[in-house]
PDB file of N, CA and C in Angstrom:
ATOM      1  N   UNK A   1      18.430 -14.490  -2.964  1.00  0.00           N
ATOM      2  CA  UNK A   1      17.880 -13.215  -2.563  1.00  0.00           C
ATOM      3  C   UNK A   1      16.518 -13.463  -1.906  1.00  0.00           C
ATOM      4  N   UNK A   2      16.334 -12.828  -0.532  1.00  0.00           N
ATOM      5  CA  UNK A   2      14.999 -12.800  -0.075  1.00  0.00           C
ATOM      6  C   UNK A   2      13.692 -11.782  -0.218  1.00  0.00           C
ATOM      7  N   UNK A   3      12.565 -12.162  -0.975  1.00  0.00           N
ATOM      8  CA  UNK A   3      11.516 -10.848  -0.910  1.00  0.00           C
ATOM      9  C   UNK A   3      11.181 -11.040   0.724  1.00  0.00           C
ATOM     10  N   UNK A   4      10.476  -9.244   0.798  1.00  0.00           N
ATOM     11  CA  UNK A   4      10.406  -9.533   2.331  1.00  0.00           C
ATOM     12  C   UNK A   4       8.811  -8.341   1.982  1.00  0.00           C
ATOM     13  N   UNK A   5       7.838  -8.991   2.799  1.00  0.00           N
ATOM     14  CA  UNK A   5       6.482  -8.410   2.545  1.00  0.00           C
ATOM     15  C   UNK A   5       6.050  -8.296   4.303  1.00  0.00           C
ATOM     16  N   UNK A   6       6.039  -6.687   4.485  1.00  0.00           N
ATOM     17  CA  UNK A   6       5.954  -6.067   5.756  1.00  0.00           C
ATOM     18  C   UNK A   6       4.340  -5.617   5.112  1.00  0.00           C
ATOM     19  N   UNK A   7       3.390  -6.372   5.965  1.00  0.00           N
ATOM     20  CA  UNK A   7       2.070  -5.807   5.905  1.00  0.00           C
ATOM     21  C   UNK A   7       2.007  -4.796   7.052  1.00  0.00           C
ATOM     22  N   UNK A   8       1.280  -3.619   6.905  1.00  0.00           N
ATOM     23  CA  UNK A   8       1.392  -2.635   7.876  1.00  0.00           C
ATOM     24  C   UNK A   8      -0.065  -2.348   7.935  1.00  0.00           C
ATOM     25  N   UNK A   9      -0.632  -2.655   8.924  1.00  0.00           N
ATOM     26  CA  UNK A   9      -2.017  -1.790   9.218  1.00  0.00           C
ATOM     27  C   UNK A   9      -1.929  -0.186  10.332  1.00  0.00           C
ATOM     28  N   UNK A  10      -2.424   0.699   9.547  1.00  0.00           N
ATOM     29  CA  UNK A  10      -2.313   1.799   9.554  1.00  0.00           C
ATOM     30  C   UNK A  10      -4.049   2.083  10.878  1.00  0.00           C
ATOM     31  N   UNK A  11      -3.753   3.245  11.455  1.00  0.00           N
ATOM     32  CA  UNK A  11      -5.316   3.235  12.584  1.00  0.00           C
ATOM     33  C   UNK A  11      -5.963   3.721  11.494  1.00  0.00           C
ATOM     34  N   UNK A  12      -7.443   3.704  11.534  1.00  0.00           N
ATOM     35  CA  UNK A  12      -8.474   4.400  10.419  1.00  0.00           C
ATOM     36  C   UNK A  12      -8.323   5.565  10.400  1.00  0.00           C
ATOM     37  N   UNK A  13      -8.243   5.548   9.408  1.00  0.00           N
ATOM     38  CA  UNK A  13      -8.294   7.253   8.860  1.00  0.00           C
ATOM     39  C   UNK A  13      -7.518   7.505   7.364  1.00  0.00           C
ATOM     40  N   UNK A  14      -7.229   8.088   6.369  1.00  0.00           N
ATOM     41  CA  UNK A  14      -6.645   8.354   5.173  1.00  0.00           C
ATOM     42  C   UNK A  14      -5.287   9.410   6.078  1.00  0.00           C
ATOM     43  N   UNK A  15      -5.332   9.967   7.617  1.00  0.00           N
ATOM     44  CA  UNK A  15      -4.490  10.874   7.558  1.00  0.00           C
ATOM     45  C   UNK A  15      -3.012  10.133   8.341  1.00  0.00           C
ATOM     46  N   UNK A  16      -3.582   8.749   8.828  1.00  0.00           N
ATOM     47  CA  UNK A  16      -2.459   7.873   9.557  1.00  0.00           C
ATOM     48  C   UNK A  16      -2.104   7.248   8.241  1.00  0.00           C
ATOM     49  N   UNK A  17      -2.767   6.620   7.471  1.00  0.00           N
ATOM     50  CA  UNK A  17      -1.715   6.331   6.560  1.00  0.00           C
ATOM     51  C   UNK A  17      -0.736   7.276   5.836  1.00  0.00           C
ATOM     52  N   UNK A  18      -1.320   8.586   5.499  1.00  0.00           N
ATOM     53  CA  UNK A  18      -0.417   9.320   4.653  1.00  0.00           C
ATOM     54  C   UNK A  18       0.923   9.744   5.666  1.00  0.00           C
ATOM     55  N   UNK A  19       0.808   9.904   6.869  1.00  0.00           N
ATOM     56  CA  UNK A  19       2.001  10.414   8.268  1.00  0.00           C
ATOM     57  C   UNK A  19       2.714   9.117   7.720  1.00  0.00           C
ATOM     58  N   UNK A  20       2.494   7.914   7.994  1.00  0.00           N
ATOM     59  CA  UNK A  20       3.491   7.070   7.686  1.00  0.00           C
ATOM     60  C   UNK A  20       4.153   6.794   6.200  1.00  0.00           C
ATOM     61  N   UNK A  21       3.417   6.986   5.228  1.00  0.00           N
ATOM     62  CA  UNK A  21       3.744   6.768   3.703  1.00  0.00           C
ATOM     63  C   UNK A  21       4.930   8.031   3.401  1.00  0.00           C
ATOM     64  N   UNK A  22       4.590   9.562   4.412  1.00  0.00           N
ATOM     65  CA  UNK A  22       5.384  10.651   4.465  1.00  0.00           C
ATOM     66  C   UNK A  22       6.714  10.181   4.941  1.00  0.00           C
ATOM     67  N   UNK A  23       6.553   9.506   6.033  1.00  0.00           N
ATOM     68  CA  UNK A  23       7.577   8.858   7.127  1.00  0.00           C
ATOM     69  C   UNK A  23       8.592   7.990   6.088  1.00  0.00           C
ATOM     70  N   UNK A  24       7.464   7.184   5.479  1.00  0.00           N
ATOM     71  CA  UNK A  24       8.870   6.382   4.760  1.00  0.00           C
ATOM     72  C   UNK A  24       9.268   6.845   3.679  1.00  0.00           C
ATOM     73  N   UNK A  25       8.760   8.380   2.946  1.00  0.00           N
ATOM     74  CA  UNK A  25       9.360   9.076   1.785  1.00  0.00           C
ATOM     75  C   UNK A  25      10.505   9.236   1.541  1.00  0.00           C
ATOM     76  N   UNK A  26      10.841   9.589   3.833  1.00  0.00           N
ATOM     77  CA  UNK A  26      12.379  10.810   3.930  1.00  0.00           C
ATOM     78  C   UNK A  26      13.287   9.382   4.042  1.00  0.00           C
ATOM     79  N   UNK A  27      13.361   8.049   3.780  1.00  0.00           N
ATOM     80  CA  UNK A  27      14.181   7.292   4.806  1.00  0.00           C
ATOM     81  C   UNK A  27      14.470   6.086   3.715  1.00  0.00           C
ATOM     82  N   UNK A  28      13.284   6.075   2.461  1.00  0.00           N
ATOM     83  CA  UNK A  28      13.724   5.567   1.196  1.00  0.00           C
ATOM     84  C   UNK A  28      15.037   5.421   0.330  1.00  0.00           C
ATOM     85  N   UNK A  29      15.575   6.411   0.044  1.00  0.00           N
ATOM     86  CA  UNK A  29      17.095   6.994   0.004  1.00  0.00           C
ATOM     87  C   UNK A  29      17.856   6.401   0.741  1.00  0.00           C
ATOM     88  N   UNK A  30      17.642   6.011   1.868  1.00  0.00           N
ATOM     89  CA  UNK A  30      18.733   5.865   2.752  1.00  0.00           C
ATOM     90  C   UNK A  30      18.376   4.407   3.036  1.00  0.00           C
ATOM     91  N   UNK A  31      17.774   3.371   2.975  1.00  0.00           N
ATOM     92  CA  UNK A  31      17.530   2.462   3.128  1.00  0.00           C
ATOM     93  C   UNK A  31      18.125   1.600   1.849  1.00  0.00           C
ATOM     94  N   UNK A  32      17.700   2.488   0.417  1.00  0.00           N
ATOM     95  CA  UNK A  32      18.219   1.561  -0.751  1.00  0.00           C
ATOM     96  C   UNK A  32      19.402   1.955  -1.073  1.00  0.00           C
ATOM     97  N   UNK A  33      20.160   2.789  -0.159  1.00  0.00           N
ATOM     98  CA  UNK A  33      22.247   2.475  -0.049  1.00  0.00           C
ATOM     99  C   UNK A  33      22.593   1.320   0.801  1.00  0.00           C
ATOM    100  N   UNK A  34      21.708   0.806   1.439  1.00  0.00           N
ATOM    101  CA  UNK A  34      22.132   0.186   2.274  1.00  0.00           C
ATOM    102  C   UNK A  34      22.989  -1.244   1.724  1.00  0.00           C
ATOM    103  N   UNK A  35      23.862  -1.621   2.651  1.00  0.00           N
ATOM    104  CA  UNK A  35      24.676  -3.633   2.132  1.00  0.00           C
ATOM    105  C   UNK A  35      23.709  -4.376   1.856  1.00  0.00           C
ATOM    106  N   UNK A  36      23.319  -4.630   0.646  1.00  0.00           N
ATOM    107  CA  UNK A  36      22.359  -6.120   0.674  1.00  0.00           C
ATOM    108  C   UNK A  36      20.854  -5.664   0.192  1.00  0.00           C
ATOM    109  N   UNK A  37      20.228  -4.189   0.039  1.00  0.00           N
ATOM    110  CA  UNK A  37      19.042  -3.962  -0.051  1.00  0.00           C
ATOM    111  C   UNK A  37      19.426  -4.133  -2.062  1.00  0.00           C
ATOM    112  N   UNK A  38      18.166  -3.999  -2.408  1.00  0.00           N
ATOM    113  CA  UNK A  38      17.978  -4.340  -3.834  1.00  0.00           C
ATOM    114  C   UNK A  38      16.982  -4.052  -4.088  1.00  0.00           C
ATOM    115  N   UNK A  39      16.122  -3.362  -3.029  1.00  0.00           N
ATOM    116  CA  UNK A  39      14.469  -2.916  -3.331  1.00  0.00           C
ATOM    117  C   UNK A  39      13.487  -2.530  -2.429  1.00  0.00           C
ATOM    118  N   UNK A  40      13.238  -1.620  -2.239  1.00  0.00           N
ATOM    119  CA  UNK A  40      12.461  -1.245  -0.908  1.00  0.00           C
ATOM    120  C   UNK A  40      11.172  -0.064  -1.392  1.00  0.00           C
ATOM    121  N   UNK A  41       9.963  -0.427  -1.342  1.00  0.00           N
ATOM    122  CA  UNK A  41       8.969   0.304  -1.713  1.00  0.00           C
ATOM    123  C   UNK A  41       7.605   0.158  -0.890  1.00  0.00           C
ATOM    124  N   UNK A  42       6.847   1.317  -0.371  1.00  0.00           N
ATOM    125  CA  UNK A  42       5.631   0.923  -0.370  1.00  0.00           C
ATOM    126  C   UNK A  42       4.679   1.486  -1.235  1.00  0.00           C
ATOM    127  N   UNK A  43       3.515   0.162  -1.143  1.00  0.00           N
ATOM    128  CA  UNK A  43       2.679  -0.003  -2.299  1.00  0.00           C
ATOM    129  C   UNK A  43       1.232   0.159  -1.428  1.00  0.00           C
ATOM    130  N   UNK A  44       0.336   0.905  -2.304  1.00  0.00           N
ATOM    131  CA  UNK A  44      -0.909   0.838  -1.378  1.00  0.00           C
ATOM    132  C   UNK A  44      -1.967   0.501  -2.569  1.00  0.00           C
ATOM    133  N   UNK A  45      -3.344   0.133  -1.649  1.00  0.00           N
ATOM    134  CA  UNK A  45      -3.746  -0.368  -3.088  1.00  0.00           C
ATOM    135  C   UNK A  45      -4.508   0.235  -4.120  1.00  0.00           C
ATOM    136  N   UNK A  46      -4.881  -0.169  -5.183  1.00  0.00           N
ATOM    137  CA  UNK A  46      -4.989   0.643  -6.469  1.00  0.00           C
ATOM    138  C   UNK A  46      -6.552   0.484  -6.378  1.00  0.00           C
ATOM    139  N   UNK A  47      -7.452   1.755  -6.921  1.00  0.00           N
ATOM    140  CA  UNK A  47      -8.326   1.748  -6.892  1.00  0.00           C
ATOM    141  C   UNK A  47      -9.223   0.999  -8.174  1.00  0.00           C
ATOM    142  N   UNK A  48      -9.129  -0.340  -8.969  1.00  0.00           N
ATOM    143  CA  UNK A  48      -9.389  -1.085  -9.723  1.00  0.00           C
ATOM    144  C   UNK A  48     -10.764  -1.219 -10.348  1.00  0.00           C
ATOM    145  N   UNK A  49     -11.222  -0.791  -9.289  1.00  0.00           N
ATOM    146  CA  UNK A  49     -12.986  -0.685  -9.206  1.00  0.00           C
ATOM    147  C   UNK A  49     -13.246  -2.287 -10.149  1.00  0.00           C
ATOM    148  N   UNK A  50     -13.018  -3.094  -9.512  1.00  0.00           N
ATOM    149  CA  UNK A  50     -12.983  -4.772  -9.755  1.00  0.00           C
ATOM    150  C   UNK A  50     -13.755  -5.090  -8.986  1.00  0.00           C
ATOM    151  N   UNK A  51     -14.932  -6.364  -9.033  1.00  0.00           N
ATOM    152  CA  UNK A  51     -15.510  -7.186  -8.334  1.00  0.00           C
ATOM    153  C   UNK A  51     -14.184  -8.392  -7.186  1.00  0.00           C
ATOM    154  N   UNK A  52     -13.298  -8.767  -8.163  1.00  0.00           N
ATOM    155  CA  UNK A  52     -12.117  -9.874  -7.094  1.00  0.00           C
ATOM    156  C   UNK A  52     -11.493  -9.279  -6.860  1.00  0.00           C
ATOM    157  N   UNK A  53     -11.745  -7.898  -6.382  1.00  0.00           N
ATOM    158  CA  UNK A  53     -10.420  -6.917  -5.873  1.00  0.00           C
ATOM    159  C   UNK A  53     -10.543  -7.177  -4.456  1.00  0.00           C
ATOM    160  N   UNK A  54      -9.675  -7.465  -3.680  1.00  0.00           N
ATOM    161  CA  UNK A  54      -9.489  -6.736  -1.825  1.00  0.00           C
ATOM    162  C   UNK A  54      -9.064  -5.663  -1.621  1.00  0.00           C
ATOM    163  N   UNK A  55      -9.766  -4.763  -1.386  1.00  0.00           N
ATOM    164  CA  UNK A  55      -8.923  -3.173  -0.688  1.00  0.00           C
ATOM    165  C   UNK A  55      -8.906  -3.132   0.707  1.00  0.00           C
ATOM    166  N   UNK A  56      -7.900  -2.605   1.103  1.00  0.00           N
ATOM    167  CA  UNK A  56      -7.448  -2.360   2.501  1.00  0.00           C
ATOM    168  C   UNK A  56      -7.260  -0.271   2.408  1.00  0.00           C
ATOM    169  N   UNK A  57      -7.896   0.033   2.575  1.00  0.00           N
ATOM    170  CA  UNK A  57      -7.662   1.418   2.631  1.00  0.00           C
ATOM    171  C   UNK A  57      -6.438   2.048   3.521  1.00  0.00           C
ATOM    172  N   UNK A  58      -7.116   1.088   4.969  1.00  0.00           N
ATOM    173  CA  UNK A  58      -5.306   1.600   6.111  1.00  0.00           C
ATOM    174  C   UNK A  58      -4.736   0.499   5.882  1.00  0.00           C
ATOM    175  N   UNK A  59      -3.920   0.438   4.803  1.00  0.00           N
ATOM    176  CA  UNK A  59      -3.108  -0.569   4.991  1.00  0.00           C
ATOM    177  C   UNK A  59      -1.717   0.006   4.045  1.00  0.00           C
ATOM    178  N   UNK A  60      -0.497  -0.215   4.208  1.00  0.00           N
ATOM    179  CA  UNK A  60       0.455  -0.777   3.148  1.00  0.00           C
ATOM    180  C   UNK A  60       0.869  -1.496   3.409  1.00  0.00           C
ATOM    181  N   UNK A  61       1.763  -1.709   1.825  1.00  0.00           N
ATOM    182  CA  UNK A  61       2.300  -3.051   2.306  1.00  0.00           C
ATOM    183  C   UNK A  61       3.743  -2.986   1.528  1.00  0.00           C
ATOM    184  N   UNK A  62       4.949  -3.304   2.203  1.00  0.00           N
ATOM    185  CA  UNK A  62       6.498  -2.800   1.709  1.00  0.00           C
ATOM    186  C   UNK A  62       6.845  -4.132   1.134  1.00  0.00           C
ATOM    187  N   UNK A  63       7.447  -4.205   0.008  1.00  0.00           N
ATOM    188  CA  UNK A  63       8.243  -5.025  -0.579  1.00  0.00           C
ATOM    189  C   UNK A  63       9.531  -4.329  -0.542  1.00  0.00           C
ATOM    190  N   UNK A  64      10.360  -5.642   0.181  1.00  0.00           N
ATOM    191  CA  UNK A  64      11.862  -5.392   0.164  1.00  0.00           C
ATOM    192  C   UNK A  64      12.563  -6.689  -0.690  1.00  0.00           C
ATOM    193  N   UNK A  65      13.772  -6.220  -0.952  1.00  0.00           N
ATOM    194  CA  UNK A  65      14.718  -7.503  -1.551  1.00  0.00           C
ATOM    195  C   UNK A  65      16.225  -7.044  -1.072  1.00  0.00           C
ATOM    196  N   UNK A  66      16.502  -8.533  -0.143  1.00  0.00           N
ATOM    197  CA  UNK A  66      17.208  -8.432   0.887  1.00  0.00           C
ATOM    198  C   UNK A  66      18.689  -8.972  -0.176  1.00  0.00           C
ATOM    199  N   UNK A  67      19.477  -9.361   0.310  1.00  0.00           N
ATOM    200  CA  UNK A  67      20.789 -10.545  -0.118  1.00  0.00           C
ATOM    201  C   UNK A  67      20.212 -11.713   0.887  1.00  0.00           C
ATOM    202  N   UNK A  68      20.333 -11.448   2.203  1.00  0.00           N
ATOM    203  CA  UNK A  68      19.981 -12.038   3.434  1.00  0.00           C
ATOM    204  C   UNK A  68      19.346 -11.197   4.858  1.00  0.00           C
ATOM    205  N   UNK A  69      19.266 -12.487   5.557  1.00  0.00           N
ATOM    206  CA  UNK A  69      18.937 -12.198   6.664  1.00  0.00           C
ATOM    207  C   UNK A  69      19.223 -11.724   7.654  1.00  0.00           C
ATOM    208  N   UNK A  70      20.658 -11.231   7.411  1.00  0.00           N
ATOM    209  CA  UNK A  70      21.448 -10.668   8.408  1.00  0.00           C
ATOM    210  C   UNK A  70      21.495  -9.164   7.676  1.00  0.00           C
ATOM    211  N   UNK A  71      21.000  -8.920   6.456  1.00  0.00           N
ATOM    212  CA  UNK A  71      21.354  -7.851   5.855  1.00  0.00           C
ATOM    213  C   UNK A  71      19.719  -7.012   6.868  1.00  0.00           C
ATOM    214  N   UNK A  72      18.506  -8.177   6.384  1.00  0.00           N
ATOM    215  CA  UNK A  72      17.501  -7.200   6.907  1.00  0.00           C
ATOM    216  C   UNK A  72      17.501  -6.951   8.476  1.00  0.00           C
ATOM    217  N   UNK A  73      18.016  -7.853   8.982  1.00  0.00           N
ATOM    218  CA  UNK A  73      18.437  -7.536  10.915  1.00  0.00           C
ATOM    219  C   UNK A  73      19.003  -5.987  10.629  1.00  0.00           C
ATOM    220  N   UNK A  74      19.998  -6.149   9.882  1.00  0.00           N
ATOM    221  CA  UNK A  74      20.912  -4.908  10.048  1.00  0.00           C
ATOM    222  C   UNK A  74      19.887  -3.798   9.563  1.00  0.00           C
ATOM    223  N   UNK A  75      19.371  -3.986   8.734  1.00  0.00           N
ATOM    224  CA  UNK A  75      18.671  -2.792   8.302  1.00  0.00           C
ATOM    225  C   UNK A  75      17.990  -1.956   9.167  1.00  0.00           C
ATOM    226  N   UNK A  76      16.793  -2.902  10.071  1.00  0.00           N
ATOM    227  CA  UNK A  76      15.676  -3.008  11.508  1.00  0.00           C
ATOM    228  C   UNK A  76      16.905  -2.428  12.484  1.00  0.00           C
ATOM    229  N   UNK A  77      17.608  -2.427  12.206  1.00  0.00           N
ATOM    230  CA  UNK A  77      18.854  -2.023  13.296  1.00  0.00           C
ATOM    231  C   UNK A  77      19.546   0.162  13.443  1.00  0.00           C
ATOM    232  N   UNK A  78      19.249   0.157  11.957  1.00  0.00           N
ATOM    233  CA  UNK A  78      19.688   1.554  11.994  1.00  0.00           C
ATOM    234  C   UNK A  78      18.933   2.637  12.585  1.00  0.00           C
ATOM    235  N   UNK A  79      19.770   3.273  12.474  1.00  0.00           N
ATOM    236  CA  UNK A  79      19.535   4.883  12.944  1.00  0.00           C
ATOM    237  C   UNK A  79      17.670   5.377  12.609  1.00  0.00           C
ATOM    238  N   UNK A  80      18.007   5.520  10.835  1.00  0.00           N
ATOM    239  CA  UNK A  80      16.656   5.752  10.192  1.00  0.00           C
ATOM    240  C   UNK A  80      15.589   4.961  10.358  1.00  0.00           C
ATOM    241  N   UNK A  81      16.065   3.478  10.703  1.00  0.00           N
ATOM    242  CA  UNK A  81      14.302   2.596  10.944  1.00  0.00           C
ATOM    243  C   UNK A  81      13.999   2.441  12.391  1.00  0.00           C
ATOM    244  N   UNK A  82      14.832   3.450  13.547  1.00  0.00           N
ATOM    245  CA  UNK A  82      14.819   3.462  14.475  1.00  0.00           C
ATOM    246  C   UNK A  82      14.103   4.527  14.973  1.00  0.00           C
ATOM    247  N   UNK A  83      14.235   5.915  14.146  1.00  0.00           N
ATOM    248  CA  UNK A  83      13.777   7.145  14.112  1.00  0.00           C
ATOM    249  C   UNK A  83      12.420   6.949  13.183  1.00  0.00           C
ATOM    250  N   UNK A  84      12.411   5.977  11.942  1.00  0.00           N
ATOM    251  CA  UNK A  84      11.169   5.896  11.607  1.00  0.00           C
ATOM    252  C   UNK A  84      10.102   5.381  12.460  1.00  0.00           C
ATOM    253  N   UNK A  85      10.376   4.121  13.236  1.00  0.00           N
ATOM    254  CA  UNK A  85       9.292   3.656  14.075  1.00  0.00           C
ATOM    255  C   UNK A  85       9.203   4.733  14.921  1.00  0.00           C
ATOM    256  N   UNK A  86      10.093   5.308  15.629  1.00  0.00           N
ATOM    257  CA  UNK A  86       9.400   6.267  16.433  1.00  0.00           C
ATOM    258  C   UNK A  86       8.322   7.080  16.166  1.00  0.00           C
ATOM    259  N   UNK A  87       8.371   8.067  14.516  1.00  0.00           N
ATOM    260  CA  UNK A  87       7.502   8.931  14.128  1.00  0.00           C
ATOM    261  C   UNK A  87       6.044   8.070  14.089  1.00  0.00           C
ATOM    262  N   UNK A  88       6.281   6.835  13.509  1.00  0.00           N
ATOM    263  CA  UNK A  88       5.125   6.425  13.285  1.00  0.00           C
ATOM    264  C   UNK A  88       4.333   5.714  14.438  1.00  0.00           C
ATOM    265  N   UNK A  89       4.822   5.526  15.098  1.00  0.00           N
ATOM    266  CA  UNK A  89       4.119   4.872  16.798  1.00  0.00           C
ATOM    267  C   UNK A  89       2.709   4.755  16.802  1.00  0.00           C
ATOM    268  N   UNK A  90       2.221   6.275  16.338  1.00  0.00           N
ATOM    269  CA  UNK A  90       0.711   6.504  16.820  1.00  0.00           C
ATOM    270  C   UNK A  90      -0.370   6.377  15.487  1.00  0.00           C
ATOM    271  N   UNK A  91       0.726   6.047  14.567  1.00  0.00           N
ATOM    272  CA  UNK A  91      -0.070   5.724  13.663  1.00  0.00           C
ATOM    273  C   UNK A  91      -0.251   4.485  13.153  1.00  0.00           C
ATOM    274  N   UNK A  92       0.298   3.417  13.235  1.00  0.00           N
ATOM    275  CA  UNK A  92       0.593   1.985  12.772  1.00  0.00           C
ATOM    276  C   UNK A  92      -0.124   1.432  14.132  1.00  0.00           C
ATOM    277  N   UNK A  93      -1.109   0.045  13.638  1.00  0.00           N
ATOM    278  CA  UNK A  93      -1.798  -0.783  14.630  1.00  0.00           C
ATOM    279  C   UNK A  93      -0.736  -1.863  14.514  1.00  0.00           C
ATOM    280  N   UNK A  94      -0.919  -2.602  13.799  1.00  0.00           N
ATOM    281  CA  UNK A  94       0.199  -3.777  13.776  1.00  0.00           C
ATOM    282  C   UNK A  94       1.033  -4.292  12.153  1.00  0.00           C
ATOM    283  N   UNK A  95       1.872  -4.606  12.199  1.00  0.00           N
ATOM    284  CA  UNK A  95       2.943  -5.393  10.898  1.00  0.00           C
ATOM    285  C   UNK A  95       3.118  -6.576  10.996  1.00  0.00           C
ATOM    286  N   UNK A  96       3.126  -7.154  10.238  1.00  0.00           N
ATOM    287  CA  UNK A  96       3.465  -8.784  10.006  1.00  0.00           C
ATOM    288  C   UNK A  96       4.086  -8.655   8.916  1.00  0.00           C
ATOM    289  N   UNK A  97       5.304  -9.513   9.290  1.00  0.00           N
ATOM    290  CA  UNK A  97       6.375  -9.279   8.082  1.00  0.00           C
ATOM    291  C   UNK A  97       6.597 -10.960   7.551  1.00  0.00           C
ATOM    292  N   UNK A  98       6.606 -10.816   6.526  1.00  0.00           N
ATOM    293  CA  UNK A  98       7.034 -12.172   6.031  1.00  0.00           C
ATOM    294  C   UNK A  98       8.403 -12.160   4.949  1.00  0.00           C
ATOM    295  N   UNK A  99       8.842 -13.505   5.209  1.00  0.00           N
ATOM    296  CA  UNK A  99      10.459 -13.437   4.375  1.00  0.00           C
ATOM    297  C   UNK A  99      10.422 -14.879   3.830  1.00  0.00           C
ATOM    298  N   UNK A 100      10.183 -14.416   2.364  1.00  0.00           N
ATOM    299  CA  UNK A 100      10.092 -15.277   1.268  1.00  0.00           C
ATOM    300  C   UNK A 100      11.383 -15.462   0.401  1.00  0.00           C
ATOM    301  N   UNK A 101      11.616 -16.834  -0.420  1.00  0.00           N
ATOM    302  CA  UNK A 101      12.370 -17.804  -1.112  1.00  0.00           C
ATOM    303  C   UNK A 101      11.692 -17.711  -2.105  1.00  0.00           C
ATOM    304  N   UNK A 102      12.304 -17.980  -3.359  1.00  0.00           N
ATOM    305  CA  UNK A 102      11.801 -18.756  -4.528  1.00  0.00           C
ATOM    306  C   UNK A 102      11.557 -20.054  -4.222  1.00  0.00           C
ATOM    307  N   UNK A 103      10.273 -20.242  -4.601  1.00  0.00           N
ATOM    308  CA  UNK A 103       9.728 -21.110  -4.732  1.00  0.00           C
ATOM    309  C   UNK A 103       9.869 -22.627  -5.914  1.00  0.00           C
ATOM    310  N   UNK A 104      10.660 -21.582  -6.736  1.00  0.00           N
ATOM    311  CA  UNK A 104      11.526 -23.087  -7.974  1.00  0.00           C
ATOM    312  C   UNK A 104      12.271 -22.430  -8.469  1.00  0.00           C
TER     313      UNK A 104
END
């Protein structure tokens, strides 16, 4: 099984992140029926009030758990993450997605 960690930087503001966090509310449901998904969430970060904390205010960040790699192609492929990027266009600066293995 692959974790898959989509960092998303959001433009400044508290109101571009919430358009997109809204965005992926309606499309949640429909993403974790999907062949092969096992986990799909975004996480933003917690206000810890810690000295070794990093906060990213515009930021989330999605943890998925794939079967494979052809499952998450397919996913990036549908209807809903097709209609999601659209809504979110003007609000997302850039994503970097990474696709992780166990490590032992």
């Amino acid at each position: 099984m692959l974790t898959v960690i989509a960092d998303i930087r959001t433009r400044p503001g508290q109101h571009h992140r919430q358009a997109v966090l809204d965005a992926f509310a309606k499309i949640v449901p429909s993403v974790l029926q999907e062949a092969g998904c096992h986990g799909y969430a975004p996480l933003i970060d917690h206000n810890a009030q810690v000295v070794f904390q990093a906060s990213f205010p515009d930021a989330i960040t999605m943890v998925e758990k794939w079967d494979s790699v052809a499952h998450l192609q397919a996913h990036l492929n549908t209807a809903h993450m097709k209609a999601w990027a659209e809504e979110v266009k003007d609000h997302v600066l850039d994503t970097r997605i990474r696709i992780l293995e166990a490590g032992i």
